[in-house]
N, C-alpha and C. Protein backbone atom coordinates (compact mmCIF):
# COMPACT_ATOMS: atom_id res chain seq x y z
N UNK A 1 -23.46 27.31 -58.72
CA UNK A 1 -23.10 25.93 -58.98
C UNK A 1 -22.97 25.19 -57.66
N UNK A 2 -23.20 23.80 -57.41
CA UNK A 2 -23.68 23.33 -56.32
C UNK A 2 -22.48 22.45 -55.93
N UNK A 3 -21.66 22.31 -54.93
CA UNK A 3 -20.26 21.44 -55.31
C UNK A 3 -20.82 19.84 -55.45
N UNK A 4 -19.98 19.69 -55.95
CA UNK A 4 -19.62 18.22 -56.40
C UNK A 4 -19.92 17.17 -55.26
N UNK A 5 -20.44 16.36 -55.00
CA UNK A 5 -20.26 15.03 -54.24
C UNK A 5 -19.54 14.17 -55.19
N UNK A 6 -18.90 13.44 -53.79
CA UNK A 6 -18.31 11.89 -53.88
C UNK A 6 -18.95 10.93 -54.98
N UNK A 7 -18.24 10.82 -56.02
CA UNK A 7 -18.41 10.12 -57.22
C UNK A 7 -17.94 9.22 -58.13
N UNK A 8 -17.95 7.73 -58.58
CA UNK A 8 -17.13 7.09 -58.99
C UNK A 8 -16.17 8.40 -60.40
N UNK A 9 -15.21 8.02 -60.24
CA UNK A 9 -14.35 8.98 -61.02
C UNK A 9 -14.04 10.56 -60.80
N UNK A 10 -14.32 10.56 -59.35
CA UNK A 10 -13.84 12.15 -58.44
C UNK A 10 -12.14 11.77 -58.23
N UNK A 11 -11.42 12.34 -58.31
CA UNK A 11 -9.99 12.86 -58.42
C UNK A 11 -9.44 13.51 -57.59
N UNK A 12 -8.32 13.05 -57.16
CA UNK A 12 -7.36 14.29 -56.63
C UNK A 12 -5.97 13.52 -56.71
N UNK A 13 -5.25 14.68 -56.67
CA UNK A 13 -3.56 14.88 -56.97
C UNK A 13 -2.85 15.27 -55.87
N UNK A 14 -1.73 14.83 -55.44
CA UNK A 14 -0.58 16.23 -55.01
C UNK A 14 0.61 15.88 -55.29
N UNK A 15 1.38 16.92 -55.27
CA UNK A 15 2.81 16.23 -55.28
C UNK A 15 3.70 17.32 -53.93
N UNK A 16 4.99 16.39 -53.73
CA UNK A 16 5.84 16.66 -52.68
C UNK A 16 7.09 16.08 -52.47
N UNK A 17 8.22 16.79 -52.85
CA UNK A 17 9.47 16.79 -53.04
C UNK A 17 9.49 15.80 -51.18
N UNK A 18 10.18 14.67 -51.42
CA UNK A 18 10.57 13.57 -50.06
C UNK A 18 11.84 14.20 -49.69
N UNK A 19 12.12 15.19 -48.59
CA UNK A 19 13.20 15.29 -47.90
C UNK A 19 13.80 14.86 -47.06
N UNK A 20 14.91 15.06 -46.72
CA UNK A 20 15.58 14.13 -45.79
C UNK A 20 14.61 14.39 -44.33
N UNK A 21 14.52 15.65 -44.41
CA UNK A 21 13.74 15.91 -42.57
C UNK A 21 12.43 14.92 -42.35
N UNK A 22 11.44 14.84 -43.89
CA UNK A 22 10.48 14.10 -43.79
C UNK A 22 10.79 12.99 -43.42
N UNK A 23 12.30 12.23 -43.58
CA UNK A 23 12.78 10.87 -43.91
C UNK A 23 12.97 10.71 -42.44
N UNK A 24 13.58 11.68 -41.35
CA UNK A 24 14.24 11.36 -39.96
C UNK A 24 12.85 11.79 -39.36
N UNK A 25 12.06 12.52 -39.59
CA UNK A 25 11.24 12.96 -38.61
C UNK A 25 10.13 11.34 -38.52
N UNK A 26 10.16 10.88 -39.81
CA UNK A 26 9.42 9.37 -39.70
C UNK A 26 9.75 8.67 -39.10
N UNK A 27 11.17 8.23 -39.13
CA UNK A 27 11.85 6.97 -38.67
C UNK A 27 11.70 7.58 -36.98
N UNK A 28 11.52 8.76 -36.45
CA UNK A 28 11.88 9.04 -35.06
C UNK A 28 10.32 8.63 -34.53
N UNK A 29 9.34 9.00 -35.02
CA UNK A 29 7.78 8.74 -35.23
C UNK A 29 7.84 7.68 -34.87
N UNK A 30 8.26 6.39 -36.04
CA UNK A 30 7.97 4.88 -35.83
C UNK A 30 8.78 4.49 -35.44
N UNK A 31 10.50 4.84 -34.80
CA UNK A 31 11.36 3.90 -34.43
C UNK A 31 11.72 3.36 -35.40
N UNK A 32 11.33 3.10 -36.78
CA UNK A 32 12.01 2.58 -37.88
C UNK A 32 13.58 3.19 -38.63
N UNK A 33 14.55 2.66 -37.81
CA UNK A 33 15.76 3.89 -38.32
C UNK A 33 16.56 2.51 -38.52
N UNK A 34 15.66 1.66 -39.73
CA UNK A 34 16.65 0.67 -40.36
C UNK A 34 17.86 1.86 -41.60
N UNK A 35 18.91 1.12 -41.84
CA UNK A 35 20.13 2.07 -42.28
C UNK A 35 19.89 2.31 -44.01
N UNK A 36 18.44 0.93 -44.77
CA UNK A 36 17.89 1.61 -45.62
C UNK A 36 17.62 3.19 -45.74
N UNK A 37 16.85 3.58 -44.54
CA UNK A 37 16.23 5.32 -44.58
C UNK A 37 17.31 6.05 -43.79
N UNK A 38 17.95 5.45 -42.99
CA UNK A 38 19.28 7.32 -42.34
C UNK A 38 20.62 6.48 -42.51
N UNK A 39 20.90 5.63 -43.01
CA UNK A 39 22.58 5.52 -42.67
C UNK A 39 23.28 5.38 -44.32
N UNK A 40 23.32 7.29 -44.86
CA UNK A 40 23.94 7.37 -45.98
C UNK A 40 25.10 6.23 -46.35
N UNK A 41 26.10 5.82 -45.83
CA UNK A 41 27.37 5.40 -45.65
C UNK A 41 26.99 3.89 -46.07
N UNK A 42 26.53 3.42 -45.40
CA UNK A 42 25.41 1.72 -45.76
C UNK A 42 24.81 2.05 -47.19
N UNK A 43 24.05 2.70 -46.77
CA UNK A 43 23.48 2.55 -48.19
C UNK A 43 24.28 2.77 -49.77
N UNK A 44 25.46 3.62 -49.40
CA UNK A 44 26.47 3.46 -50.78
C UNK A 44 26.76 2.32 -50.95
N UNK A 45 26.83 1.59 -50.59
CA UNK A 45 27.24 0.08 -50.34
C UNK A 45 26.40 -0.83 -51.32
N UNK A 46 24.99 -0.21 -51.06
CA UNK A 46 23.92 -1.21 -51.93
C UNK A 46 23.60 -1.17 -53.27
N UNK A 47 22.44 -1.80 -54.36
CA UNK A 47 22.43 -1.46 -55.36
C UNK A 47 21.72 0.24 -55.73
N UNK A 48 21.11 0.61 -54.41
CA UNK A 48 20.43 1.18 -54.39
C UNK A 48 21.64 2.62 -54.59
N UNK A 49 22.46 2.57 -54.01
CA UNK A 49 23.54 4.17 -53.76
C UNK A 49 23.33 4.72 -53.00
N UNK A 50 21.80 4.90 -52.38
CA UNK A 50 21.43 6.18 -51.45
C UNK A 50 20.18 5.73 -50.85
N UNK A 51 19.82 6.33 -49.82
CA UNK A 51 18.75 6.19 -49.01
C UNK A 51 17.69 6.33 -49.47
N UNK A 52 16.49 5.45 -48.85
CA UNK A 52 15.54 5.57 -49.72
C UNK A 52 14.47 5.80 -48.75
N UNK A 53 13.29 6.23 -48.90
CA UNK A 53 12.26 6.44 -47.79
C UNK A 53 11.53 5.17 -47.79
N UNK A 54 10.75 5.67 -46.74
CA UNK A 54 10.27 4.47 -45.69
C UNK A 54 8.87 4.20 -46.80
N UNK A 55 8.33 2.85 -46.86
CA UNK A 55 6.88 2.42 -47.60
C UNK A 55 5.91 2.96 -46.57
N UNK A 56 6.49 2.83 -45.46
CA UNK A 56 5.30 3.21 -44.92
C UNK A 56 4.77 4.83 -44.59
N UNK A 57 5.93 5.54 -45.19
CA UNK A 57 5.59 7.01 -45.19
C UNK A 57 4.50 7.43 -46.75
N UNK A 58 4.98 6.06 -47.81
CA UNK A 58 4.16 6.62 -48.70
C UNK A 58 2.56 6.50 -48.83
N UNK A 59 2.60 5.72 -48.17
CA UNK A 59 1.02 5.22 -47.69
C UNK A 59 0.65 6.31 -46.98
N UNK A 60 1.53 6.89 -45.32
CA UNK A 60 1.09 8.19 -45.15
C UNK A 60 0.33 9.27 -46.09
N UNK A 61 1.35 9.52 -47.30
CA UNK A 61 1.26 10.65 -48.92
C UNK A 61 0.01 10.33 -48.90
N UNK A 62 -0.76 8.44 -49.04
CA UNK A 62 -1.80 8.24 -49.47
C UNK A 62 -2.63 8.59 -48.68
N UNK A 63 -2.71 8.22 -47.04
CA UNK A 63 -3.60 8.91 -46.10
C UNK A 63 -4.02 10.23 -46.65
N UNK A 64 -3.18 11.40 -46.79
CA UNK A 64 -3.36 12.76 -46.81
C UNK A 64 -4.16 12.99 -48.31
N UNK A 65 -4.19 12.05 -49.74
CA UNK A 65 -4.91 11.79 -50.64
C UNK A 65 -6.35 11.79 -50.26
N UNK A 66 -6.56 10.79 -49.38
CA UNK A 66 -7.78 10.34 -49.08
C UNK A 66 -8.95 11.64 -48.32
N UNK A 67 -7.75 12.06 -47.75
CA UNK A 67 -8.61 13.40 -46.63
C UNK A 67 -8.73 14.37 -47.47
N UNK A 68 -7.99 14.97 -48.80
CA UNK A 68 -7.79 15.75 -50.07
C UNK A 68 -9.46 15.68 -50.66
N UNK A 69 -9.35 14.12 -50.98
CA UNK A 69 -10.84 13.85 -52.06
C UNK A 69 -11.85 14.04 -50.92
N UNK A 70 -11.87 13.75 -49.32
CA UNK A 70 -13.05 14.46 -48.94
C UNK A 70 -13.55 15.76 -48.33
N UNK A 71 -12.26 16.34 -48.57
CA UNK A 71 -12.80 17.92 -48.51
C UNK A 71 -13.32 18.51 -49.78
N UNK A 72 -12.54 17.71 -51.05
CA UNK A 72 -12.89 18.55 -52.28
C UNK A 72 -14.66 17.70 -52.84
N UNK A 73 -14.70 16.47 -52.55
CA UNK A 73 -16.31 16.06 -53.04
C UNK A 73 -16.70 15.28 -51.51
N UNK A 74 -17.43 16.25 -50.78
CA UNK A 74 -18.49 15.86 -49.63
C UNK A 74 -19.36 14.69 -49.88
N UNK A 75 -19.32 13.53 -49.01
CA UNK A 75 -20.19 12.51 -49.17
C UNK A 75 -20.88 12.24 -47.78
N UNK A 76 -21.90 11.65 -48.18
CA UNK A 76 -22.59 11.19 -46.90
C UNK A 76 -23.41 12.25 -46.50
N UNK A 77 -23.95 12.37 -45.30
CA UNK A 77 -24.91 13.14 -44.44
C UNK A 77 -24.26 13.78 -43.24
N UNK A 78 -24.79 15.00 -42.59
CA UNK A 78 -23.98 15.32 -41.61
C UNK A 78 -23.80 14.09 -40.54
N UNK A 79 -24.65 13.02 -40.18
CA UNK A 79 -25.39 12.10 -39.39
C UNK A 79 -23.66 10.97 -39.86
N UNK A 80 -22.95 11.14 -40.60
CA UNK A 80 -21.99 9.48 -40.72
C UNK A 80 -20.69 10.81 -40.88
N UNK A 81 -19.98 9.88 -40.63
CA UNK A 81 -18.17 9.95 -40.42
C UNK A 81 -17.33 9.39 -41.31
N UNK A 82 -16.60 9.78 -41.89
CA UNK A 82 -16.43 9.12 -42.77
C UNK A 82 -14.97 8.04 -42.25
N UNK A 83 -14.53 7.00 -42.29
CA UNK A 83 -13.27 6.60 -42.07
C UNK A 83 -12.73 5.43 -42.51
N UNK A 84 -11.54 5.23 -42.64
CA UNK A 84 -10.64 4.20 -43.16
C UNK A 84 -10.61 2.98 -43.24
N UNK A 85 -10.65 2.15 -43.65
CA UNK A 85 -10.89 0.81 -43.33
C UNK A 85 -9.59 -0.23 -43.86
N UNK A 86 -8.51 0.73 -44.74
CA UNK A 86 -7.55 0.14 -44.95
C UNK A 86 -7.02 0.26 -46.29
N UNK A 87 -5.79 -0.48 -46.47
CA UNK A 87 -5.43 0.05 -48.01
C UNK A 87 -5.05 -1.93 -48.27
N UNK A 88 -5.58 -1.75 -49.55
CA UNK A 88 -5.36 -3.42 -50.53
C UNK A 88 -4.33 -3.23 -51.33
N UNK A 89 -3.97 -4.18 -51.79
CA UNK A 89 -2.56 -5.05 -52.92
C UNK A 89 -1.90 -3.58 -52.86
N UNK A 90 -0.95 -2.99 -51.82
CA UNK A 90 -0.19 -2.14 -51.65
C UNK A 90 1.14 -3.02 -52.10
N UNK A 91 1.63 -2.16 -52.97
CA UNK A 91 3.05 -2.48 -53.81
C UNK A 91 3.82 -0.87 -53.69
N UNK A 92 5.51 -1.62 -53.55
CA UNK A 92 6.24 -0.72 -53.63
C UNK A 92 7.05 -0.84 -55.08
N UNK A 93 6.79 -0.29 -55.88
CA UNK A 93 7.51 -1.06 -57.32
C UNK A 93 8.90 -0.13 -57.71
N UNK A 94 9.10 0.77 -57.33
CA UNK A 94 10.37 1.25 -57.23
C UNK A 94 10.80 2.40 -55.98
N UNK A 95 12.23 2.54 -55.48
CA UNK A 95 12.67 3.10 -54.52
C UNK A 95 12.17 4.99 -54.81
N UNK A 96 12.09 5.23 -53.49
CA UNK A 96 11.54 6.39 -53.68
C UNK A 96 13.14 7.04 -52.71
N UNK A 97 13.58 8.06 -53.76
CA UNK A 97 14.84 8.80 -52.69
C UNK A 97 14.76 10.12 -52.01
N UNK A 98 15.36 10.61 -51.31
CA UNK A 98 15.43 11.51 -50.63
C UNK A 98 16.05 12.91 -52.07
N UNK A 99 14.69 13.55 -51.79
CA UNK A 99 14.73 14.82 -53.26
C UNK A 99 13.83 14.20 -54.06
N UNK A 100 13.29 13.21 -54.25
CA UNK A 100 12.91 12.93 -55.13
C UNK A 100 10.85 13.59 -55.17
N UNK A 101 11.04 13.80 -56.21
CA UNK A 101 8.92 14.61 -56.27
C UNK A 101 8.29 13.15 -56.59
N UNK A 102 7.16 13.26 -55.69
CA UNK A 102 6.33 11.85 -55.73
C UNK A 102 4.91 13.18 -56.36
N UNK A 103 4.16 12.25 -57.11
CA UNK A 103 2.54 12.18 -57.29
C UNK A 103 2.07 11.57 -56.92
N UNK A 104 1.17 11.73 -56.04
CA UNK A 104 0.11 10.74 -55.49
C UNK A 104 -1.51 11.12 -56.56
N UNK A 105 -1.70 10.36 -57.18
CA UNK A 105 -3.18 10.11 -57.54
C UNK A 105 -3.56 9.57 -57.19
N UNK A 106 -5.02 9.79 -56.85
CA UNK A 106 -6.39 9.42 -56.00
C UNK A 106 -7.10 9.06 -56.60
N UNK A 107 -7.84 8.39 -57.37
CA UNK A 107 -9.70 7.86 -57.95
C UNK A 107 -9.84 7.20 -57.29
N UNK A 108 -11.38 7.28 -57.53
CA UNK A 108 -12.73 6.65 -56.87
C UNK A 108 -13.19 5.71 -58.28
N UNK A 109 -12.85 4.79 -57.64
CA UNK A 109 -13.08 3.32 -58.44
C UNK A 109 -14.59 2.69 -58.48
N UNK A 110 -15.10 2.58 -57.08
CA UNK A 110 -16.99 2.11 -57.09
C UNK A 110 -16.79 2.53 -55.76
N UNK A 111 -18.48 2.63 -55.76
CA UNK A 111 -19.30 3.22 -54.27
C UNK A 111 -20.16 1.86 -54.27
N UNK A 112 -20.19 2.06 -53.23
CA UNK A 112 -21.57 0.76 -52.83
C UNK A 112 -22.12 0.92 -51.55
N UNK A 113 -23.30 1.94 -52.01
CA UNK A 113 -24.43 2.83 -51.01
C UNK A 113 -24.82 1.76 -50.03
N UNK A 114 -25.02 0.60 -50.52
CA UNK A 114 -25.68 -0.34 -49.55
C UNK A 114 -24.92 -0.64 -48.36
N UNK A 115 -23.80 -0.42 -48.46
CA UNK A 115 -22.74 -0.98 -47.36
C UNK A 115 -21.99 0.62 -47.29
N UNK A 116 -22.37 1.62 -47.42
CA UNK A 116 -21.72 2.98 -47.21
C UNK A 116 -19.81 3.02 -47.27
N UNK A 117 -19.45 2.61 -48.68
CA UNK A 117 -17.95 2.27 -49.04
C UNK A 117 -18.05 2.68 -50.00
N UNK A 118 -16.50 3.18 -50.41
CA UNK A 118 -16.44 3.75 -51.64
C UNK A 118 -14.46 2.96 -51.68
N UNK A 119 -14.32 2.49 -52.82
CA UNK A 119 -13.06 2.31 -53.38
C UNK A 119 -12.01 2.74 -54.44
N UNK A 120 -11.22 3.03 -53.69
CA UNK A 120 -10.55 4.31 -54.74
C UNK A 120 -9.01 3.23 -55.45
N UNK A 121 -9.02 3.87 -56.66
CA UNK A 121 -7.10 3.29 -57.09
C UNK A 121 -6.20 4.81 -56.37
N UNK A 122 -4.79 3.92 -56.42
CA UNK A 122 -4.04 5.00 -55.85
C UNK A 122 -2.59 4.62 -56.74
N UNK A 123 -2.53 5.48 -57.18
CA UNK A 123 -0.79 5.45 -57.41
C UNK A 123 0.00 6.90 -57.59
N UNK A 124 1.55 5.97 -57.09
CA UNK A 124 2.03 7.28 -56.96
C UNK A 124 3.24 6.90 -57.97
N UNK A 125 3.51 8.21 -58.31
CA UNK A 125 4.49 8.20 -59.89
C UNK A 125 5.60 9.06 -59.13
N UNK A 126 7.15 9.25 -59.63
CA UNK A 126 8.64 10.18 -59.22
C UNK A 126 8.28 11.35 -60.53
N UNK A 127 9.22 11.97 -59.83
CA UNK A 127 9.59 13.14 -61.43
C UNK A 127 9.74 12.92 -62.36
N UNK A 128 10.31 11.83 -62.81
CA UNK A 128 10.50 11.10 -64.30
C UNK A 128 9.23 10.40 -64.98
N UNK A 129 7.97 10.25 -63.98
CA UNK A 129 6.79 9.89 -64.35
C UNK A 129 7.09 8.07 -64.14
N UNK A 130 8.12 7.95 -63.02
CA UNK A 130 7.81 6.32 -62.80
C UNK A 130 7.30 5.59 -61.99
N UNK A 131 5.83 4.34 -62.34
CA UNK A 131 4.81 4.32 -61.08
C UNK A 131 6.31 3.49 -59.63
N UNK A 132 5.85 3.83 -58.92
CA UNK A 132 7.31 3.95 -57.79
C UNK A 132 6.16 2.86 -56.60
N UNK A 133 4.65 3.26 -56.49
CA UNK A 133 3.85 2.61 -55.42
C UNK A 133 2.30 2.15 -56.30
N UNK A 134 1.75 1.57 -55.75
CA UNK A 134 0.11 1.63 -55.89
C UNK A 134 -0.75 0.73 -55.03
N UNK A 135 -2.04 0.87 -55.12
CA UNK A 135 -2.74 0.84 -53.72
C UNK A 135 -4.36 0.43 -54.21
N UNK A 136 -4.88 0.00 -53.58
CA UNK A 136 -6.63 0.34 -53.37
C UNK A 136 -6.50 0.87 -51.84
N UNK A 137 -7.73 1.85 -51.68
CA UNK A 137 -8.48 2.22 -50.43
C UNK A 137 -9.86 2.20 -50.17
N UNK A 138 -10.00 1.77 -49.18
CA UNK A 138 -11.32 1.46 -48.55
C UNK A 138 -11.77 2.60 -47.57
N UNK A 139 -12.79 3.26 -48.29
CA UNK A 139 -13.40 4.27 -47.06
C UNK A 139 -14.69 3.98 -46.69
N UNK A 140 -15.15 3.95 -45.67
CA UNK A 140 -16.86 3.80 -44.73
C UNK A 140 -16.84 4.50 -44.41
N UNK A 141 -18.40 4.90 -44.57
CA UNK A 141 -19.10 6.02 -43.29
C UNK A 141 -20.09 5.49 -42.78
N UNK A 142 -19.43 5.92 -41.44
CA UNK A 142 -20.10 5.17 -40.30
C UNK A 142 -20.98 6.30 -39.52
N UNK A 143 -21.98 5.75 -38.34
CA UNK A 143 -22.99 6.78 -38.15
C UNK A 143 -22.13 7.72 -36.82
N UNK A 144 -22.38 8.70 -36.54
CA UNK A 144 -22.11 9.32 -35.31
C UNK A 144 -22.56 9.17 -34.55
């Protein structure tokens, strides 16, 4: 059987319990150590109760999606590269906490050979199955 290429409606999944280490090792990364993501004590305070991770770590989750679907369906020629071009109407629609299991799903929404892009939906769901983020991504391959 011959693997799969890159295809409108190719898939991928993961999931990954958000821990606190993931939560400090980010904020030390970006300098982002607003008291939303490390200052337990503040955050009892809010409606929220507890700390919540960073948006921009979940987009990370989504990076690591994107590199998922192109190891599992190969596109392009050895001759192009494949790379990022960005993520669209990124929404955070509910708090994501520290313990909490995220899903990230991946599809491939349309390809458009002529311009070497492919556009994927992205959302990510908690343990309780609630959408928490969602996304479009833009991938090109470009020549080497």
């Amino acid at each position: 059987m011959e693997p799969q290429t890159l295809a409108v409606g190719c898939a991928v999944t993961f999931s990954k319990t958000v821990g606190e280490s993931d939560i400090y090792l980010f904020a030390g990364i970006t300098g982002d150590l607003s008291p939303n993501h490390v200052d337990r004590e503040f955050m009892k305070r809010t409606s929220y109760g507890r700390r919540i991770a960073h948006g921009s770590l979940l987009i990370g989750y989504m990076s690591t999606a994107s590199t998922m679907i192109l190891q599992r369906y190969p596109a392009g020629s050895p001759d192009m590269t494949p790379v990022s071009l960005g993520y669209d109407r990124i929404r955070f629609l509910k708090p994501v906490f520290i313990d909490d299991t995220i899903t990230v799903h991946y599809q491939i929404e349309s390809i458009d050979r002529d311009k070497n892009r492919s556009t994927s939906r992205i959302e990510i769901t908690n343990q309780h199955g609630d959408l928490v983020a969602v996304a479009a991504h833009i991938l090109k391959w470009v020549p080497n």
